[in-house]
Protein backbone atom coordinates (compact mmCIF):
# COMPACT_ATOMS: atom_id res chain seq x y z
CA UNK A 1 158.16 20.11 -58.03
CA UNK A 2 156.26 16.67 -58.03
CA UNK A 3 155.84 17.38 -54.03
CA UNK A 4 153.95 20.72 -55.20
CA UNK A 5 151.84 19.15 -57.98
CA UNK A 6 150.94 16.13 -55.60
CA UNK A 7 149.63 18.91 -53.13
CA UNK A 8 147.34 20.80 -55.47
CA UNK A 9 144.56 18.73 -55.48
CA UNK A 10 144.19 17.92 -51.87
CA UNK A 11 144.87 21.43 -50.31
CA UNK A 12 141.39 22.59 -53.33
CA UNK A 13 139.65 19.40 -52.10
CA UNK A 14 140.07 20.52 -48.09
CA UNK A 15 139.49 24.63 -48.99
CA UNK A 16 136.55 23.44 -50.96
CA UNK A 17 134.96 21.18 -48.23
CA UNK A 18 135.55 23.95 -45.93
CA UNK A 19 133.76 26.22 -48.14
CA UNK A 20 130.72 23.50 -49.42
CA UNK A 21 127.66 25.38 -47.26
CA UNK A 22 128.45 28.24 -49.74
CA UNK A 23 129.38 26.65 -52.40
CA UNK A 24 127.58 23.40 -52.67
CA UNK A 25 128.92 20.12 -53.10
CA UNK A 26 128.62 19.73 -56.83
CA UNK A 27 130.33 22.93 -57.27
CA UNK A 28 133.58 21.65 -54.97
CA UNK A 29 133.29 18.18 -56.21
CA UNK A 30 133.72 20.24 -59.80
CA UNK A 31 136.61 22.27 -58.86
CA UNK A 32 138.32 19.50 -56.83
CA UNK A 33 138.14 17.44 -59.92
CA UNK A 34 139.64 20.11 -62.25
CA UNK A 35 142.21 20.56 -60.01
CA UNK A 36 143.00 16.97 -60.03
CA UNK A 37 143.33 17.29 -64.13
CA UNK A 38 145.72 20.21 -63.65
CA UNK A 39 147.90 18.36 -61.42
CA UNK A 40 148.08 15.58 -63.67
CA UNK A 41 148.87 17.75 -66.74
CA UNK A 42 151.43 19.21 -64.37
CA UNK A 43 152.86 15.85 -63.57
CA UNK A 44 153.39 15.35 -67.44
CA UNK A 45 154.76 18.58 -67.61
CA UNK A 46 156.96 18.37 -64.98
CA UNK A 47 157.89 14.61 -65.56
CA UNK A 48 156.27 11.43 -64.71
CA UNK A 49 156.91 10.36 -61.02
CA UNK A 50 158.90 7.32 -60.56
CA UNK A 51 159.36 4.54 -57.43
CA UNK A 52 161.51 7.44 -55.55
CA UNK A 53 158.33 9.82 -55.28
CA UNK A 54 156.76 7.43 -52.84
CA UNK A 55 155.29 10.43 -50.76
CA UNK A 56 153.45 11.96 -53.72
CA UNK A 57 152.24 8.55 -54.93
CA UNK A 58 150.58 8.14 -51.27
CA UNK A 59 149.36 11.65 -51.71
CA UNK A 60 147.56 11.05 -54.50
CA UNK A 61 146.24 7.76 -53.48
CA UNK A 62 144.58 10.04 -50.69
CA UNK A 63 143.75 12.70 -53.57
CA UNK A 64 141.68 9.66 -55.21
CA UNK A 65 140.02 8.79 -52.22
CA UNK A 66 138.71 12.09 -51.30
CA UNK A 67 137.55 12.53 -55.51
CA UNK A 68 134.88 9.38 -55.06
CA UNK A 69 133.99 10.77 -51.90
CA UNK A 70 132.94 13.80 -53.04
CA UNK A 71 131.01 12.00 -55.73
CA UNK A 72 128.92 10.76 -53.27
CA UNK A 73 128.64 13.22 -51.01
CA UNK A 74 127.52 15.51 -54.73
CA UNK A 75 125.20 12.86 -55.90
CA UNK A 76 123.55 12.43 -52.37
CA UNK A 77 123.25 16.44 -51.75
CA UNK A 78 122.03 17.05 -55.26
CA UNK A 79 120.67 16.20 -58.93
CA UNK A 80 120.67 18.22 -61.82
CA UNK A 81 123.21 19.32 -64.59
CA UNK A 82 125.67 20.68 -61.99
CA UNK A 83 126.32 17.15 -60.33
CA UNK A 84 126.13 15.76 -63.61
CA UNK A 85 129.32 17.85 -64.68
CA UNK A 86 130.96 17.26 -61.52
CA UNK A 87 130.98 13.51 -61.60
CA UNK A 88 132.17 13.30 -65.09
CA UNK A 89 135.10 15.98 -63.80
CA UNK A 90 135.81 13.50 -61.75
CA UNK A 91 135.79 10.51 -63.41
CA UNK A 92 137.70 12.08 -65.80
CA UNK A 93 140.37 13.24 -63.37
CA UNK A 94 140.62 9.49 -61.78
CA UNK A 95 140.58 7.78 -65.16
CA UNK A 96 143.45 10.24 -65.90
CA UNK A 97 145.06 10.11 -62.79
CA UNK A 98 147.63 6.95 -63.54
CA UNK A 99 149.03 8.26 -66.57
CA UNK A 100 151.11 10.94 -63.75
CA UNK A 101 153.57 7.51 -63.81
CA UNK A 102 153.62 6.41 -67.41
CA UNK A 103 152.76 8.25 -70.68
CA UNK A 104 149.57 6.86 -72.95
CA UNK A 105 151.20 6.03 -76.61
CA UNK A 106 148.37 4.17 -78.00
CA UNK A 107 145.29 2.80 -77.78
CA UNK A 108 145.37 0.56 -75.48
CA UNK A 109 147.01 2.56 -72.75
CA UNK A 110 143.90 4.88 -73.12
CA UNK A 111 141.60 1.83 -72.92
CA UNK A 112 143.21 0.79 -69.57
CA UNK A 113 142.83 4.40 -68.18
CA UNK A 114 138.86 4.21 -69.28
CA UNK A 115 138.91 1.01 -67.18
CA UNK A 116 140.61 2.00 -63.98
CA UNK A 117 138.25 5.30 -64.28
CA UNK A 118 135.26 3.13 -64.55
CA UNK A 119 136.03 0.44 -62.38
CA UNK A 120 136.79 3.58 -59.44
CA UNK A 121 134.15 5.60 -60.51
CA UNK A 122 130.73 3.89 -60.71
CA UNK A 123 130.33 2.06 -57.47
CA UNK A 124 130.88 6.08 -56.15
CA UNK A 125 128.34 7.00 -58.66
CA UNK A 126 125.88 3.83 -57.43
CA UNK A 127 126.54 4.61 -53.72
CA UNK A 128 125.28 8.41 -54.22
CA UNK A 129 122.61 7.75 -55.87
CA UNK A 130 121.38 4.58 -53.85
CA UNK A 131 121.35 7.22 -50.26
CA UNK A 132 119.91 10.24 -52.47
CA UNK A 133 117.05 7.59 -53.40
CA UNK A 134 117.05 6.48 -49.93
CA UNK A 135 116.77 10.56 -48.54
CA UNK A 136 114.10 11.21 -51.07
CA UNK A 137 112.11 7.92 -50.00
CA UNK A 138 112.24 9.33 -46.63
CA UNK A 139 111.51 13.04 -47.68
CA UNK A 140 108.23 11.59 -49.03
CA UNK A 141 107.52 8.95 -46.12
CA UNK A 142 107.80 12.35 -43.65
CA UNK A 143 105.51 14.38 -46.13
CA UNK A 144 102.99 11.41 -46.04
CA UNK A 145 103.03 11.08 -42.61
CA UNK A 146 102.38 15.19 -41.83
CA UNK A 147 99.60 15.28 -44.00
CA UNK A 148 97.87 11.63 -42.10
CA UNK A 149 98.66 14.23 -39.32
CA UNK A 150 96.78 17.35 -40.69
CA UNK A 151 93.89 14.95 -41.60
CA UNK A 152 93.72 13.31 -38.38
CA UNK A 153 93.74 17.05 -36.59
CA UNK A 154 90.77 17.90 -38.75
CA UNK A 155 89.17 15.02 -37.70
CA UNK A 156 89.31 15.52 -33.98
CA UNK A 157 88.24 19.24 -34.80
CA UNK A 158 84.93 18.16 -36.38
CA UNK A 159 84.22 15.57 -34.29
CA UNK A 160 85.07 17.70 -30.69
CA UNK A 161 83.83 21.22 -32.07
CA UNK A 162 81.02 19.96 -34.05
CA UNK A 163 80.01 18.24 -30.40
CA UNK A 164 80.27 21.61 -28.47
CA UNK A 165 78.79 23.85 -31.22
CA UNK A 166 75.58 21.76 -31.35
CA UNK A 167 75.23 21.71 -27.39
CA UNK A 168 75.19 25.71 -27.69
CA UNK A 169 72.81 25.29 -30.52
CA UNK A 170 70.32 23.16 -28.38
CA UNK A 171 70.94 25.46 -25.22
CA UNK A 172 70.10 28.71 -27.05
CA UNK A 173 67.07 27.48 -28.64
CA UNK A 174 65.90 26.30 -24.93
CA UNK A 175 66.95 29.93 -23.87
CA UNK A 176 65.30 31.34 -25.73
CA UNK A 177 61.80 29.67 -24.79
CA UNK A 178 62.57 30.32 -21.05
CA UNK A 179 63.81 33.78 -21.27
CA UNK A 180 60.28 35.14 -21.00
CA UNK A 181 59.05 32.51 -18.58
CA UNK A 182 62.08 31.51 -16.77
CA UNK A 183 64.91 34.28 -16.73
CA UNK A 184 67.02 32.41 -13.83
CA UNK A 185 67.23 28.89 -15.56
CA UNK A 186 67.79 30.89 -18.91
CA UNK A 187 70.79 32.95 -17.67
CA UNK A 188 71.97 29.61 -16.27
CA UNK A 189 71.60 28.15 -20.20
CA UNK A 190 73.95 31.10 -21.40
CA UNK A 191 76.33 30.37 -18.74
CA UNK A 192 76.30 26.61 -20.58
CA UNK A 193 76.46 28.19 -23.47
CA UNK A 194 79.50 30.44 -22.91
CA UNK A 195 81.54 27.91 -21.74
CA UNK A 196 80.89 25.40 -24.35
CA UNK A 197 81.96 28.38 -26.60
CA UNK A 198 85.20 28.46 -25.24
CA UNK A 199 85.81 25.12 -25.14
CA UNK A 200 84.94 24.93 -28.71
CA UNK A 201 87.69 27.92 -29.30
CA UNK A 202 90.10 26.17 -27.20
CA UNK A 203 89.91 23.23 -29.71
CA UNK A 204 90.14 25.91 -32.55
CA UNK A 205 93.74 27.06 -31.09
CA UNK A 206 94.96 23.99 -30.36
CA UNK A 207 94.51 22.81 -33.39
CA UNK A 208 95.67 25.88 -35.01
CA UNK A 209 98.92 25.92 -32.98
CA UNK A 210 99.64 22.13 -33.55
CA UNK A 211 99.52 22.94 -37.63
CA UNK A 212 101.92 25.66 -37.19
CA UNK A 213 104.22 23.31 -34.75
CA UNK A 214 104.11 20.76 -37.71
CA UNK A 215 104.78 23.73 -40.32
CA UNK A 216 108.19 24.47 -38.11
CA UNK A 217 109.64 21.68 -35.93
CA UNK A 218 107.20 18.53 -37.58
CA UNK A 219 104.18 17.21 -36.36
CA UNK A 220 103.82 17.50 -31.98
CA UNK A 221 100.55 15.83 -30.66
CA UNK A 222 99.59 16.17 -27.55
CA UNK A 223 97.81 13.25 -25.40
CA UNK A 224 94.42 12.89 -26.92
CA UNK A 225 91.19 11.88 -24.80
CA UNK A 226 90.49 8.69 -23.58
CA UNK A 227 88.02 6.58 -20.82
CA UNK A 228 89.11 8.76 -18.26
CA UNK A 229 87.74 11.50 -19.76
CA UNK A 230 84.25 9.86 -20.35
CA UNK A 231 82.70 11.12 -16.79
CA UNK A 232 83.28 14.91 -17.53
CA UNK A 233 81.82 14.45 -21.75
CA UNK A 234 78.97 12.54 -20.29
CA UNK A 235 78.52 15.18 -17.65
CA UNK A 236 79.07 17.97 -19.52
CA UNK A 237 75.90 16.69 -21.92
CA UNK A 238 73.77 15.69 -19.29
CA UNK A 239 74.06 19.52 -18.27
CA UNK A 240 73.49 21.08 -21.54
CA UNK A 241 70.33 18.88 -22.92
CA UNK A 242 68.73 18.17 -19.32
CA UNK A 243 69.35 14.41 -20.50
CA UNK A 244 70.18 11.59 -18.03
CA UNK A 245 72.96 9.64 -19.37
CA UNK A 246 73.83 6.09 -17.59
CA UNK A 247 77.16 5.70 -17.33
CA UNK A 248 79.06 2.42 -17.57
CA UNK A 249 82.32 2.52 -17.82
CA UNK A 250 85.85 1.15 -16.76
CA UNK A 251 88.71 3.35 -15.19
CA UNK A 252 91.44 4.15 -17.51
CA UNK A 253 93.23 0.78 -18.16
CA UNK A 254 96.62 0.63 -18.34
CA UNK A 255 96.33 -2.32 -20.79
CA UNK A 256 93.90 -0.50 -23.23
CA UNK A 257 96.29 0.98 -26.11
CA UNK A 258 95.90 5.03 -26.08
CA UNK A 259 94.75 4.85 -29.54
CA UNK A 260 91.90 2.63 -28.84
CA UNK A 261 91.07 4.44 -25.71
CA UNK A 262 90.85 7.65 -27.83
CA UNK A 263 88.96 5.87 -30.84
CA UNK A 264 86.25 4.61 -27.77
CA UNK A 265 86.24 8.52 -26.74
CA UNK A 266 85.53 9.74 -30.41
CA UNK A 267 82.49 6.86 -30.88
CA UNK A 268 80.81 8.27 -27.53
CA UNK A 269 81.58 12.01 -28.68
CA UNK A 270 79.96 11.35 -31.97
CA UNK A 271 77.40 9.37 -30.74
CA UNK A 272 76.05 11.78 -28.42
CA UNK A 273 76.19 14.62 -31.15
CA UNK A 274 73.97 12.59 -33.34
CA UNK A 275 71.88 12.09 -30.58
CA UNK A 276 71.33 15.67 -29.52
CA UNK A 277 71.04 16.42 -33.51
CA UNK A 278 69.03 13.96 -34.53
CA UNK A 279 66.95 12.69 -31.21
CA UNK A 280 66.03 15.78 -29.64
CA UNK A 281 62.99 14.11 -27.96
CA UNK A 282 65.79 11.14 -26.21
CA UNK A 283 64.81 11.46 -22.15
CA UNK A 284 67.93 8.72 -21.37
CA UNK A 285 70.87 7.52 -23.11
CA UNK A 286 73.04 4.86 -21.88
CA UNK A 287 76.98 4.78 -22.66
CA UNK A 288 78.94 1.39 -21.49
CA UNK A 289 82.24 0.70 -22.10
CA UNK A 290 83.69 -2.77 -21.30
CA UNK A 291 86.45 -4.38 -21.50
CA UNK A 292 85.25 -8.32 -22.91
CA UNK A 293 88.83 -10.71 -22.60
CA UNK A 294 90.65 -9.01 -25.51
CA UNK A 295 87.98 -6.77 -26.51
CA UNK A 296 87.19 -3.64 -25.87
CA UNK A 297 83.13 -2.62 -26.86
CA UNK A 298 81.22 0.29 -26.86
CA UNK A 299 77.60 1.16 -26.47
CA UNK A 300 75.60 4.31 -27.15
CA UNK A 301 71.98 3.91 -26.76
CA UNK A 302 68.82 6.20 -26.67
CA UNK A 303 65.66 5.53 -25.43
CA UNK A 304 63.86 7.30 -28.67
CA UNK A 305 63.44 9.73 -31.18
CA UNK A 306 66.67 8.41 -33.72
CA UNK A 307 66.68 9.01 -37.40
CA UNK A 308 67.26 7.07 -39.40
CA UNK A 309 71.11 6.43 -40.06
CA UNK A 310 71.95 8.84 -43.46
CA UNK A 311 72.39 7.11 -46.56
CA UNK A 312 74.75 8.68 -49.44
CA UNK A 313 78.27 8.56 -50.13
CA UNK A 314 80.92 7.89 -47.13
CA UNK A 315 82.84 10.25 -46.43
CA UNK A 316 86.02 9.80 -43.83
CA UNK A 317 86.38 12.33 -40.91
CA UNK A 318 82.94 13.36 -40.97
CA UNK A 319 80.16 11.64 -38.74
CA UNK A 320 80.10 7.74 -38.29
CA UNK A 321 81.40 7.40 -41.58
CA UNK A 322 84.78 8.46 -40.33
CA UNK A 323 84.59 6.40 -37.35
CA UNK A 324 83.97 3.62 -38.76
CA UNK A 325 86.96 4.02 -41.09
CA UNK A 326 89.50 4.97 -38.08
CA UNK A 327 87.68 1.14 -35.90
CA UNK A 328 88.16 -0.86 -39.39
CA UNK A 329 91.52 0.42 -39.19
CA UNK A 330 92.54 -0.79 -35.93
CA UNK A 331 90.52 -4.50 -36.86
CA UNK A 332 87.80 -3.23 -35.36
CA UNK A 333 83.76 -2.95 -36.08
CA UNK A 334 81.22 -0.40 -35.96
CA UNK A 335 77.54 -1.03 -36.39
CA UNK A 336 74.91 1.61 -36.37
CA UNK A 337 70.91 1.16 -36.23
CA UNK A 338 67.63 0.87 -34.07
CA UNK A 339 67.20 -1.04 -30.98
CA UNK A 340 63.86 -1.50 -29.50
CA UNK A 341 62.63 2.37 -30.01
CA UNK A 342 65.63 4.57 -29.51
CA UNK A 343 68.80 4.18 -31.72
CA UNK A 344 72.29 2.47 -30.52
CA UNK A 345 75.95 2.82 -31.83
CA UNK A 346 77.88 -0.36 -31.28
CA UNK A 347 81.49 -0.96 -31.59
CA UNK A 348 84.27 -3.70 -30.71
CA UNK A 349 87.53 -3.14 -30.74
CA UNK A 350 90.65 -5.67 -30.29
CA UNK A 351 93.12 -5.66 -27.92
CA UNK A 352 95.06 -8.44 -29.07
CA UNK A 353 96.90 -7.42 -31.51
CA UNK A 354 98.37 -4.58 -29.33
């Protein structure tokens, strides 16, 4: 009889851990711990176990083990009233469990079963709740991190799109004069115009598709622009605005950090913008991009025509505002203001630290 009562609690503790993805693990942790009070009431019933039931006694050394685990495994998977009655099931069933060798006659006896309860049961209790705090510390450090993510996409839409949809703004209104006086060199502007268009949709989808990525599998970003990629921009605005641009730049650098690459491709990108928005009559702008010992600067310069640079409030991801946010950020500086008769955009970045 004592080998069946012994047996109960383990055989519900192993069903029920089979069955927790159903269940839960407060409600198993629950019934294993009510089971664990039967068998003890069925112990008393049946008669206290003595030095000869040496196999049930290891048994339900075993039993006890697998009762704090599921504490913490309850605690750690969930909060609320229903692991709240669980662990006091529980402690209830280990703070019982010792009277299955000797009765409780007084007061004291049920003092000393409080204690062994206690002293078993709260470091189980402090050990759940120590890795739920840690899980929900890292639940929020993820959720923080996706939404840097989703602000940093939104930046790189404005500041690529909002490049490409004013180049199609400047081309059409230059269509449009040559359409009645130069239909060849017009049709040529919608060509410009066209693909700029797509490009600028191309950013739309990406961006689009990286969101959902991040909604499903977490946040997946792809290689973003860097030096390399300063030859076609500068290109592709020469083409569109009929401006030179002097180019001066180093080769991709293996020793440049990709996120200070991509920050010196966002300053040009923005700089360029601002000048086709805001220097329409600019003939040349020059664009140099050196590497100074463990510096890395950038310089956007017109030759004339700047306004001046926008007071008001700052505002971060929008215009040089947001730039200079994302160089102070990486130690960096950004300065922004006439030279000579034109307007330049001037920023150093360090290396060292990276």
């Amino acid at each position: 009889m004592h080998q069946i009562v012994a047996l109960a609690a383990p055989v519900a503790i192993v069903g029920g851990w089979l069955l927790r993805s159903r269940f839960g693990p407060a409600v198993v942790t629950g019934v294993a711990g009510a089971v664990s009070v039967g068998s003890t009431a069925g112990a008393w019933a049946a008669g206290r176990w003595t030095e000869a039931d040496q196999w049930a006694g290891v048994v339900g050394l075993l039993e006890l083990a697998s009762l704090l685990v599921l504490v913490v495994v309850a605690l750690r998977a969930e909060g609320g009233r229903r692991a709240a009655v669980a662990v006091w099931t529980v402690g209830g069933a280990v703070a019982l469990w010792p009277s299955r060798f000797e009765k409780v006659v007084g007061p004291e006896d049920g003092l000393a079963l409080f204690g062994f309860g206690s002293a078993l049961a709260l470091p189980a209790v402090l050990v759940g709740l120590y890795l739920r705090g840690l899980d929900d510390a890292r639940r929020r450090s993820v959720a923080a991190a996706r939404r840097s993510q989703r602000l940093e996409l939104a930046h790189d839409l404005h500041d690529f799109v909002a490049h490409d949809v004013s180049g199609m703004v400047a081309q059409a209104q230059a269509g449009m004069v040559l359409a009645a006086s130069d239909p060849a060199r017009a049709a040529a502007l919608f060509e410009r115009i066209e693909r700029a268009g797509l490009q600028a949709l191309a950013s739309l989808d990406r961006t689009v598709h990286l969101l959902r990525r991040e909604d499903a599998d977490g946040p997946v970003r792809g290689p973003q622009p860097g030096l390399a990629e300063l030859a076609e921009l500068t290109e592709r605005f020469a083409g569109s605005d009929g401006v030179e641009v002097r180019l001066d730049a180093l080769a991709e650098d293996p020793g440049i950090p990709r996120e200070v690459a991509a920050t010196a491709y966002r300053v040009v990108v923005e700089a360029l913008t601002n000048v086709r928005r805001h220097a329409p009559a600019a003939r040349t702008v020059e664009v140099r991009v050196r590497r100074d010992g463990r510096r890395l600067t950038v310089r956007v310069r017109d030759d004339g025509g700047a306004a001046p640079q926008p007071s008001g409030p700052r505002r971060g991801g929008s215009g040089l505002a947001g730039l200079a946010a994302r160089v102070e950020a990486l130690g960096g500086t950004l300065a922004a203001g006439r030279e000579g008769g034109g307007w330049q955009v001037a920023v150093t970045l360090p290396l060292k630290a990276w």
